[in-house]
Every structure is written in structure tokens, then in C-alpha cells.
Protein backbone atom coordinates (compact mmCIF):
# COMPACT_ATOMS: atom_id res chain seq x y z
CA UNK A 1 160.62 80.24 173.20
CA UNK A 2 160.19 78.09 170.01
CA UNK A 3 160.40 79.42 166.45
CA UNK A 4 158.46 77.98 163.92
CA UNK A 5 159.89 77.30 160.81
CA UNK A 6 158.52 77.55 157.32
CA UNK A 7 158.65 74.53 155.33
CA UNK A 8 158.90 76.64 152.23
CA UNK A 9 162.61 77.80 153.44
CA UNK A 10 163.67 74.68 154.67
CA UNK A 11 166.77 73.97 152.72
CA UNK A 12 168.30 70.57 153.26
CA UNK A 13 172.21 69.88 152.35
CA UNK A 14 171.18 68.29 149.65
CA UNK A 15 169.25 71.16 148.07
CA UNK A 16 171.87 73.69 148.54
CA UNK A 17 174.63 71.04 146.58
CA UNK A 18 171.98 70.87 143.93
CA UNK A 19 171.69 74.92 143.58
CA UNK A 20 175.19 74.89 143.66
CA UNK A 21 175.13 72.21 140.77
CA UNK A 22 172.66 74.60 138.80
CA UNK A 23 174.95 77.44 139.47
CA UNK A 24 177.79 75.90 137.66
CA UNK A 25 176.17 74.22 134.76
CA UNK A 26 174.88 77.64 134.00
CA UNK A 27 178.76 79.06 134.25
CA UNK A 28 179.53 76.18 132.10
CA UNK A 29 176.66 77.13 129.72
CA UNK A 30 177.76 80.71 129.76
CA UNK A 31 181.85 79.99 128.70
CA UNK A 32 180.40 77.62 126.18
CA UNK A 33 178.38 80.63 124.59
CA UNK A 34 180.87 83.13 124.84
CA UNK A 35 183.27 80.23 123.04
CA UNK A 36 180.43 80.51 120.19
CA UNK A 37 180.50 83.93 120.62
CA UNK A 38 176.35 84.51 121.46
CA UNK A 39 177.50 86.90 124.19
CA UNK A 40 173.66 87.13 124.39
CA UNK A 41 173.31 84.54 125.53
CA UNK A 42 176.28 83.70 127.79
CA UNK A 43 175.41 87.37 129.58
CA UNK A 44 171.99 85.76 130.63
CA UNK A 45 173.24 82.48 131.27
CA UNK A 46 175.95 84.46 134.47
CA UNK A 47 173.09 86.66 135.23
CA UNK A 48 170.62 83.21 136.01
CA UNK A 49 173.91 81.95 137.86
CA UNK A 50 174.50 84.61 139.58
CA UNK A 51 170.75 84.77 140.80
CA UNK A 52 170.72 81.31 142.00
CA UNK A 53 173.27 81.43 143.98
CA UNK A 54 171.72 84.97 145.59
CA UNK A 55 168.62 82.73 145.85
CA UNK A 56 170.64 80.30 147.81
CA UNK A 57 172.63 82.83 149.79
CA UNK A 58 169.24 84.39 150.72
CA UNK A 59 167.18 81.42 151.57
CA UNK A 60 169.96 80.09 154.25
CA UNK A 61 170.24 83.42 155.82
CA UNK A 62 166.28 83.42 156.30
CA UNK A 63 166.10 80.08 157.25
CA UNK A 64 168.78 80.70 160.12
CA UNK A 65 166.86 84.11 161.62
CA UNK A 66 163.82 81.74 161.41
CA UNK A 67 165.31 78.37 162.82
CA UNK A 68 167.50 79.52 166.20
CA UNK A 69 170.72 77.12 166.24
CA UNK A 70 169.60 74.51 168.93
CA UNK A 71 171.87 73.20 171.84
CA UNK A 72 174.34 70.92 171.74
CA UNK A 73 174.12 68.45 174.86
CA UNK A 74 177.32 66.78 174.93
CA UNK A 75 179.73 66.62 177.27
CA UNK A 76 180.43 69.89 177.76
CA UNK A 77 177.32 71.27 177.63
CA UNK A 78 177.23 72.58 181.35
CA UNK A 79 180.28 74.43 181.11
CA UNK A 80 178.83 76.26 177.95
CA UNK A 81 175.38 76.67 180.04
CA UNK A 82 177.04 77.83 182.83
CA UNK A 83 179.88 80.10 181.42
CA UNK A 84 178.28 83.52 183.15
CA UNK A 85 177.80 84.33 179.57
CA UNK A 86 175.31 87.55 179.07
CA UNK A 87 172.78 86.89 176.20
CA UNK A 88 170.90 89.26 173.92
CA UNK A 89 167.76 90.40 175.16
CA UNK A 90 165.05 91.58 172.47
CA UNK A 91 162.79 94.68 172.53
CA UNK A 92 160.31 93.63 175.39
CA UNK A 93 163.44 92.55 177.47
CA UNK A 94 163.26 88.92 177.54
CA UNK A 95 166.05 86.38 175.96
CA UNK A 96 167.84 83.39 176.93
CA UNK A 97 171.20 81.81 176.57
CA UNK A 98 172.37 80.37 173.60
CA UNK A 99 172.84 77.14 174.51
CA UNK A 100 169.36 76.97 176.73
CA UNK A 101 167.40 74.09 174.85
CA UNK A 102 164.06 74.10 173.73
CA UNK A 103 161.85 72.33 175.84
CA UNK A 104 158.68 70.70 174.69
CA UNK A 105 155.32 71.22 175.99
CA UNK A 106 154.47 69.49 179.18
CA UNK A 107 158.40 68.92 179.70
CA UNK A 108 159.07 69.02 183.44
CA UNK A 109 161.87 71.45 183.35
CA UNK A 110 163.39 70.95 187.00
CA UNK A 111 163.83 67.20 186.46
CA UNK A 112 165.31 67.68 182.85
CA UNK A 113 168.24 70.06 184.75
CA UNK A 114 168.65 67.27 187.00
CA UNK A 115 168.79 64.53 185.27
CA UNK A 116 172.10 66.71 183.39
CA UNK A 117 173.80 67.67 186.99
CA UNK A 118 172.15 71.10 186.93
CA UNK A 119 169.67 72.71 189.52
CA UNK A 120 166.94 74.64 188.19
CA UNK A 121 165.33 77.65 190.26
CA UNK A 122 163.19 81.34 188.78
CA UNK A 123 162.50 84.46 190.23
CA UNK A 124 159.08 86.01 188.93
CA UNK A 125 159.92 90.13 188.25
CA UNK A 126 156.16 91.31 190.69
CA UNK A 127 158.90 89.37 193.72
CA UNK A 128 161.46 90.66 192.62
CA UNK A 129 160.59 94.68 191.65
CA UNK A 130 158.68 97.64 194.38
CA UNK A 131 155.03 97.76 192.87
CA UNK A 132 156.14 101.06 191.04
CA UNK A 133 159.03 99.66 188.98
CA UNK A 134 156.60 96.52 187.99
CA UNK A 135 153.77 98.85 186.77
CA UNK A 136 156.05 101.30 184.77
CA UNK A 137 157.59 97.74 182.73
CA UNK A 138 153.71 95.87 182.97
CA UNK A 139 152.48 99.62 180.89
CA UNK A 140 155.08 99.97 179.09
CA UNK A 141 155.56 96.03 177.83
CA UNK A 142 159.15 96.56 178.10
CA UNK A 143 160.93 94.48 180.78
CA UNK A 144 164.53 95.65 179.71
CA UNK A 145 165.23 97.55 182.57
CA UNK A 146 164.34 94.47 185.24
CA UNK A 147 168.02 92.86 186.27
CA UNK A 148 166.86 89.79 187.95
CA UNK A 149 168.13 88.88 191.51
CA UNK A 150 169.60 85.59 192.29
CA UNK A 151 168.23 83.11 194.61
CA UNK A 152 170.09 82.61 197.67
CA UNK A 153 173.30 80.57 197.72
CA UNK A 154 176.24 80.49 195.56
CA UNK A 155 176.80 79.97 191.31
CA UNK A 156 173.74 80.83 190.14
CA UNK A 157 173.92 82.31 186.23
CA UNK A 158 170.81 83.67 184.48
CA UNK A 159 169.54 81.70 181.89
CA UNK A 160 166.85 83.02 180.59
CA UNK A 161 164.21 85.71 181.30
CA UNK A 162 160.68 85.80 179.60
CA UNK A 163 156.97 86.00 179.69
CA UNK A 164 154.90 83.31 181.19
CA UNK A 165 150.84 83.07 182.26
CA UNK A 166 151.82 84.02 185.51
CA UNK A 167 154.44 86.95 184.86
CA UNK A 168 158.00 87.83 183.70
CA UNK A 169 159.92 85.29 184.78
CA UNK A 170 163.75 84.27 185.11
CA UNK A 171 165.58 80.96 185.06
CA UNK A 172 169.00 80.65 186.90
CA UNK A 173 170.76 77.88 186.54
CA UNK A 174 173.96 75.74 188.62
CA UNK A 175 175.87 73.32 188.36
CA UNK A 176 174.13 71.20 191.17
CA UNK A 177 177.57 68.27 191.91
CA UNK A 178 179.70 71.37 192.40
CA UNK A 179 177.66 73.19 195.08
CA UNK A 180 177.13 69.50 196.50
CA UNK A 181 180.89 68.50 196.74
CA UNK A 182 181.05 72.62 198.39
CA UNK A 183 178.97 71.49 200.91
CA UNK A 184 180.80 68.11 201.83
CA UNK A 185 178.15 65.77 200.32
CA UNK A 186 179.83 64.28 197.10
């Protein structure tokens, strides 16, 4: 679920105010050529300003398809995470909610939810689809048509569903102080 990023199109704040400082020293170039009247060379002078800031435009835009924007875990986090929002799934079915973080290898997922009020449980698709509907997605790599069932109790909202050693798997999240204070325990 991590996208790596190439350090070739990593461009920092301070390299896009310094292509944007290039940009308009070569406008500035350009009106001080036409002033001299060398159109020549006040033509190429908005065509190279013009193609940095393409070059700029461009290189953000890839960077952003390559970098996904990572969560924000501030206050109201959970209510973002929890929102019932439906996410985007990609060709082979699998996706996850936009503000889902990124967890590093060897991360202990459960506890991580925990530790942020929020219980943690999956459903594996071979549980959760009739041996048919499991081989037709396992030939056909495409998992699109699996809508993962809850586990049992209330709140749950999917979080994410993708591929794993084991299987297709799903993550449902909730917000684990409400269902506590539901119960009578908080």
C-alpha cells in the first residue's frame, strides 16, 4: 500500500519558488528585448518561460500520482476515518480510504488503532465468498465484484480492501469509546 517515490521528481517548495523565479526573469528578459526591439529574441526568451513553468506544472502533477497525500492524524482524524466514506477501488478491486495511513513494515496494526480510540478487525474474501464466486475473482485477478461483509456488531466502515500472502483481505474499522460508552462501560 506504499508508493515509492522517485527522487528525480521530488520537488521541494523551494525548487518550485526558484522555477518560478526563472520563469519571470525570463519574462523580464523577454519585455527587455522586445523594448530593444530583437523580437528574436524576446519570442524565445516567452517560449523558455513558458516551458519552465510547463516543466513545473508537469513535475508536481507527477510527483502527486506518484506520492499519495498521506493522513493527517489530528484531532479529527477519526471522524474523517470513520465518515462511511466509499473510496476508489483500482482495476484488481482493491483500495483504501483516503485518510488510512501508511503503516510501516512490522507495524502492529491492531495496537496502532487502539492506541487512537479505534478497533481494528478484517474479513479475508475465501470466508467471506461460496468457493465459486472466489475462483471466478482468484482466475480472473479482479476482486471488484467482492462487497465485503461486516463483522458482527454495530459501526463498522470499510477501510480498506487488498491483497495480502494469505488472500484478499478487508479492514473495517470503529470508533472503539463509542461502541464502549453503547454498551455501558465508559
Amino acid at each position: 500500500m506504499n508508493t515509492p517515490t522517485n527522487p528525480l521528481i521530488d520537488l521541494s517548495e523551494q525548487d518550485a519558488t526558484l522555477l518560478n523565479q526563472a520563469s519571470e526573469k525570463l519574462e523580464e528578459y523577454a519585455a527587455e528585448q522586445r523594448r530593444r526591439g530583437n523580437t528574436c529574441a524576446a519570442e524565445g526568451a516567452e517560449c523558455s518561460a513558458h516551458a519552465v513553468q510547463r516543466l513545473g506544472a508537469a513535475m508536481l502533477a507527477v510527483q502527486r500520482k506518484a506520492r499519495p497525500a498521506q493522513a493527517v492524524l489530528d484531532s479529527n482524524w477519526k471522524a474523517r476515518m470513520l465518515d462511511g466514506r466509499l473510496f476508489e477501488r483500482d482495476e484488481m478491486g482493491f483500495g483504501e480510504h483516503p485518510e488510512l495511513p501508511v503503516l510501516d513494515e512490522g507495524r502492529k496494526p491492531r495496537a496502532f488503532f487502539a492506541a487512537l480510540g479505534v478497533e481494528l478487525r478484517h474479513t479475508m474474501a475465501e470466508d467471506d465468498l461460496n468457493l465459486d464466486e472466489h475462483e471466478t475473482m482468484n482466475v480472473a485477478g479482479n476482486w471488484n465484484a467482492w462487497t465485503p461483509q461486516p463483522p458482527a456488531g454495530d459501526g463498522w466502515k470499510l477501510a480498506a480492501i487488498f491483497d495480502t500472502e494469505d488472500g484478499q483481505a478487508a479492514w473495517w474499522l470503529r470508533d472503539a469509546l463509542a461502541v464502549r460508552a453503547a454498551q455501558g462501560g465508559a
